[in-house]
N, C-alpha and C. Protein backbone atom coordinates (compact mmCIF):
# COMPACT_ATOMS: atom_id res chain seq x y z
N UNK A 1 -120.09 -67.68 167.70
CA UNK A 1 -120.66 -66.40 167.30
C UNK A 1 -122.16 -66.43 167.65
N UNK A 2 -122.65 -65.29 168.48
CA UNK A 2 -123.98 -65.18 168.87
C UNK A 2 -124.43 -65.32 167.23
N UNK A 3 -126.16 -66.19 167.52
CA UNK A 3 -127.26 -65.67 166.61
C UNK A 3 -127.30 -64.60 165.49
N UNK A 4 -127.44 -63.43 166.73
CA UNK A 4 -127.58 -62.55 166.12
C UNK A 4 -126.82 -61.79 165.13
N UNK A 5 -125.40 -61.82 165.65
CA UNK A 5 -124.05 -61.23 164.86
C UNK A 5 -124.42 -61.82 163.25
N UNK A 6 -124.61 -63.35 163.15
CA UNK A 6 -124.66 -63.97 161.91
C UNK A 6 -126.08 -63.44 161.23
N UNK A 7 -127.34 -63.04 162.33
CA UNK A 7 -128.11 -62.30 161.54
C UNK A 7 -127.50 -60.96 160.57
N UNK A 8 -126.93 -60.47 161.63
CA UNK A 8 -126.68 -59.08 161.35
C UNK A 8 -125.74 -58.97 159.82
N UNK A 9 -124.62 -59.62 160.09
CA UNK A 9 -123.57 -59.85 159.10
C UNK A 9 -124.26 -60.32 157.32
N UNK A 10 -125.24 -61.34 157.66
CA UNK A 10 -125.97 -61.77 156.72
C UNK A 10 -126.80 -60.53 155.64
N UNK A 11 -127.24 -59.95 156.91
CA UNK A 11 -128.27 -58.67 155.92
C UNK A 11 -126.84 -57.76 155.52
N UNK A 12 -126.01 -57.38 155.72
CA UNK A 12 -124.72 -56.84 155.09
C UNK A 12 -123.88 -57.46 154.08
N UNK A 13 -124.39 -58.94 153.57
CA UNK A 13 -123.74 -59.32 152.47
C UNK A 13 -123.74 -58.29 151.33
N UNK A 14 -122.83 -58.04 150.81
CA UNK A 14 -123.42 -57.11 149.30
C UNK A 14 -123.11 -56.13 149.45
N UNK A 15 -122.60 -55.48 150.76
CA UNK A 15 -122.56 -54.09 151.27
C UNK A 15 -121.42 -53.66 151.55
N UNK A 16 -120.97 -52.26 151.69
CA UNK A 16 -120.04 -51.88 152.34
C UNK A 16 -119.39 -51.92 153.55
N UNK A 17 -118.67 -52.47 154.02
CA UNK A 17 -118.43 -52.56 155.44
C UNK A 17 -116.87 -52.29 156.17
N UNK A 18 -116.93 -51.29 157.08
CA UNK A 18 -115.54 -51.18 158.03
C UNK A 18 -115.14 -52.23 159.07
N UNK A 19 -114.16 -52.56 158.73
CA UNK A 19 -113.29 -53.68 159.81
C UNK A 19 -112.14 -53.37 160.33
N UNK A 20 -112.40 -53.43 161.55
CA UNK A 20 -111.05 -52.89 162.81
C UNK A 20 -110.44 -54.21 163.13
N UNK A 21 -109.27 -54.04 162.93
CA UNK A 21 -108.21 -55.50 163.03
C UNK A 21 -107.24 -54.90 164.48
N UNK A 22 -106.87 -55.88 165.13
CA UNK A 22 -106.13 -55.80 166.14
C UNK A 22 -105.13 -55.41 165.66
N UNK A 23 -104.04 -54.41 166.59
CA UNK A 23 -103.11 -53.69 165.52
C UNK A 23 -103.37 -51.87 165.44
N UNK A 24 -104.73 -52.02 165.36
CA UNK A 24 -104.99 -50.51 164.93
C UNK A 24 -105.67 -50.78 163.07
N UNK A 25 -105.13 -52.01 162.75
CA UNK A 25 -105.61 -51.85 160.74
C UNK A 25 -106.72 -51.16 160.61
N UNK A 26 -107.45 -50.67 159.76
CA UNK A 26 -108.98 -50.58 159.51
C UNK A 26 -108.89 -50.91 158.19
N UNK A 27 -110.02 -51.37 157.43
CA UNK A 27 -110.08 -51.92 156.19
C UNK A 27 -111.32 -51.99 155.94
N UNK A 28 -111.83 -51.12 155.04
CA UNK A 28 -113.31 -51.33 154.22
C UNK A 28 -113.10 -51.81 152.63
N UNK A 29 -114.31 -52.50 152.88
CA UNK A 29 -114.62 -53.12 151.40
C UNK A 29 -116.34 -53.92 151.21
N UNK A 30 -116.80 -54.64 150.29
CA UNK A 30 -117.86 -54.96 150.40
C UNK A 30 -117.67 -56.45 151.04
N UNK A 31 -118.63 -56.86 151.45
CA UNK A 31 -118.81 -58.13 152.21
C UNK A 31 -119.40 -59.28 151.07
N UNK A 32 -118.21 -60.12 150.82
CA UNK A 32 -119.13 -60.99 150.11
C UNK A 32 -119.39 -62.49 150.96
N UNK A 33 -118.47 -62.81 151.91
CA UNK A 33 -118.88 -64.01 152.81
C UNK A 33 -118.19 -64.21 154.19
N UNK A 34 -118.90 -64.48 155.04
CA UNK A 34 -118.25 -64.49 156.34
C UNK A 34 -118.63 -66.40 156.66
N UNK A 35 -117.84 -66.48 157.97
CA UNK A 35 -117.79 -68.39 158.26
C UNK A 35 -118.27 -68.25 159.53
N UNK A 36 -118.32 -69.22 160.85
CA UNK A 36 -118.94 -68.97 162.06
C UNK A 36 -117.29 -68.23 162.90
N UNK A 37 -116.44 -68.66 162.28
CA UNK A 37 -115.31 -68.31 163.07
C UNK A 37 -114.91 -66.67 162.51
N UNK A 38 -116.03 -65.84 162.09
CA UNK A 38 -115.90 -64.83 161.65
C UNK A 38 -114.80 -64.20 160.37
N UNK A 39 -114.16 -65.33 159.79
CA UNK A 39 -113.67 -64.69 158.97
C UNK A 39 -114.31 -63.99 157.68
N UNK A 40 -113.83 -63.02 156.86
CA UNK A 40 -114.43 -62.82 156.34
C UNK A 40 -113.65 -63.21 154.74
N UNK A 41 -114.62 -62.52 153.58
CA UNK A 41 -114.10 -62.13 152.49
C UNK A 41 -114.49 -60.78 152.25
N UNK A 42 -113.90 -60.23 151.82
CA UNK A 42 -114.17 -58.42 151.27
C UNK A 42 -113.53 -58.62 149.94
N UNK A 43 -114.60 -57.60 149.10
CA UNK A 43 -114.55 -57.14 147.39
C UNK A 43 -113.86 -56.04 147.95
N UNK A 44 -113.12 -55.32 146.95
CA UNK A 44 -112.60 -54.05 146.29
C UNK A 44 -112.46 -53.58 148.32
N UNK A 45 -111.43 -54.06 148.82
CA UNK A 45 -110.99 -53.50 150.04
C UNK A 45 -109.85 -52.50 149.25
N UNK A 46 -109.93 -51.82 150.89
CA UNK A 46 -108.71 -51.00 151.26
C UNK A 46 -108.82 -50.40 152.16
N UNK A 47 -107.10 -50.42 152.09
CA UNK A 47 -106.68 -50.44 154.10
C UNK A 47 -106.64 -49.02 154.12
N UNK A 48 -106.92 -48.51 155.50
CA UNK A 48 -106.88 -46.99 155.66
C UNK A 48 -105.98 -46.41 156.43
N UNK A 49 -105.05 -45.97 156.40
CA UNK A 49 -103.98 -45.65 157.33
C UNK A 49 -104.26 -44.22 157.48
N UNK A 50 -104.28 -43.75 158.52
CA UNK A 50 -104.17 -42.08 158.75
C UNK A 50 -105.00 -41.20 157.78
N UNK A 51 -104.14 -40.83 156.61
CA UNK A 51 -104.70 -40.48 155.76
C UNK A 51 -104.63 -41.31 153.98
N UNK A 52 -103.61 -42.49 153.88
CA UNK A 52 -103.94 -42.74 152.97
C UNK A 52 -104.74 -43.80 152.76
N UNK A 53 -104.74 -43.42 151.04
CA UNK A 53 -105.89 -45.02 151.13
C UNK A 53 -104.91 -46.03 150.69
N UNK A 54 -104.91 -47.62 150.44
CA UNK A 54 -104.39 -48.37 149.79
C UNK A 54 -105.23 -49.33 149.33
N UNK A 55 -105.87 -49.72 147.73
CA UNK A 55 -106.37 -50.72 147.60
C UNK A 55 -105.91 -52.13 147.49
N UNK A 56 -106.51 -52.91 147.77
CA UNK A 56 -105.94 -54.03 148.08
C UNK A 56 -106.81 -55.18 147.37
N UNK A 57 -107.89 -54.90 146.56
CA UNK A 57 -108.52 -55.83 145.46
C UNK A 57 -109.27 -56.64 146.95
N UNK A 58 -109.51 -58.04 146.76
CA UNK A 58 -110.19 -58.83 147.11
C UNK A 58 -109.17 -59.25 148.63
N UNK A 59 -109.84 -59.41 149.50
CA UNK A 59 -109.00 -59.98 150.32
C UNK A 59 -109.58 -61.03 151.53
N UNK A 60 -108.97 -61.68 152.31
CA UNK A 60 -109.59 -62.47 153.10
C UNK A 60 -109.26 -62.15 154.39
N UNK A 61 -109.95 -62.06 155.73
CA UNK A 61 -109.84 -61.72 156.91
C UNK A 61 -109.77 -62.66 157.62
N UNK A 62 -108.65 -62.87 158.22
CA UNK A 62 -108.84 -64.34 159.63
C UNK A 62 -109.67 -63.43 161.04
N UNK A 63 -110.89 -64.39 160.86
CA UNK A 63 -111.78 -63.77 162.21
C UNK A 63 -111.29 -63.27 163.79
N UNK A 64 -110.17 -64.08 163.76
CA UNK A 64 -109.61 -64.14 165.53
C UNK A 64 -108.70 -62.40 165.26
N UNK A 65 -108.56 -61.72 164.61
CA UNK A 65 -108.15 -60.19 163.81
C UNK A 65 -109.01 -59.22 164.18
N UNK A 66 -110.40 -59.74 163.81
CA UNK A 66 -111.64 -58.73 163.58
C UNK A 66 -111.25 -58.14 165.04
N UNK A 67 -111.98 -56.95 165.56
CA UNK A 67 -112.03 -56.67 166.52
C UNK A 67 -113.60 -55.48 166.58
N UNK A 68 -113.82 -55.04 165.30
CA UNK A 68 -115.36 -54.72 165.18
C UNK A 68 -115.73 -54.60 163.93
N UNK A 69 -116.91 -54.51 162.99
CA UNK A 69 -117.33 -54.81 161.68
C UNK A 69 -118.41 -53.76 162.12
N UNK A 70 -118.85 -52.78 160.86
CA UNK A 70 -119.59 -52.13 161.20
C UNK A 70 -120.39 -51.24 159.38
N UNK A 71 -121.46 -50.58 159.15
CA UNK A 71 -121.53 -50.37 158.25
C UNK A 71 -120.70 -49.20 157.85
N UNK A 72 -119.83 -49.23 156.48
CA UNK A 72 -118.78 -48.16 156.09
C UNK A 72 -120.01 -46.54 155.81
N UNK A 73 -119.27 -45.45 156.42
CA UNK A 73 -119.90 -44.52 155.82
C UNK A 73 -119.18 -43.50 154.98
């Protein structure tokens, strides 16, 4: 993982964040820890399908999935 990504990811601890999983998934939640192999952890996720929501409490992301991380709006 570039430098920078781990800068970036770092100042987003604490925060809201959208994650695009290979597949099509999307899944926002807050960021509480990411590893160099990008996985993550997310607080109070949920997956977004079309139109519904589904919460999914705490969950863990295998990095080689991610496909973009970005701030949730």
């Amino acid at each position: 993982m570039p430098s920078g990504t781990s800068e970036l990811l770092t100042k987003s601890l604490g925060t809201t964040v959208l994650v695009k999983l290979k597949g099509g998934r999307e899944i926002r939640g807050v960021l509480q820890s990411f590893d160099q192999h990008l996985n993550l952890v997310l607080d109070e996720a949920e997956e977004m399908q079309e139109s519904k929501v589904r919460k999914l409490g705490t969950v863990i992301v295998r990095g080689d999935n991610v496909i973009l991380i970005s701030p949730a709006v």
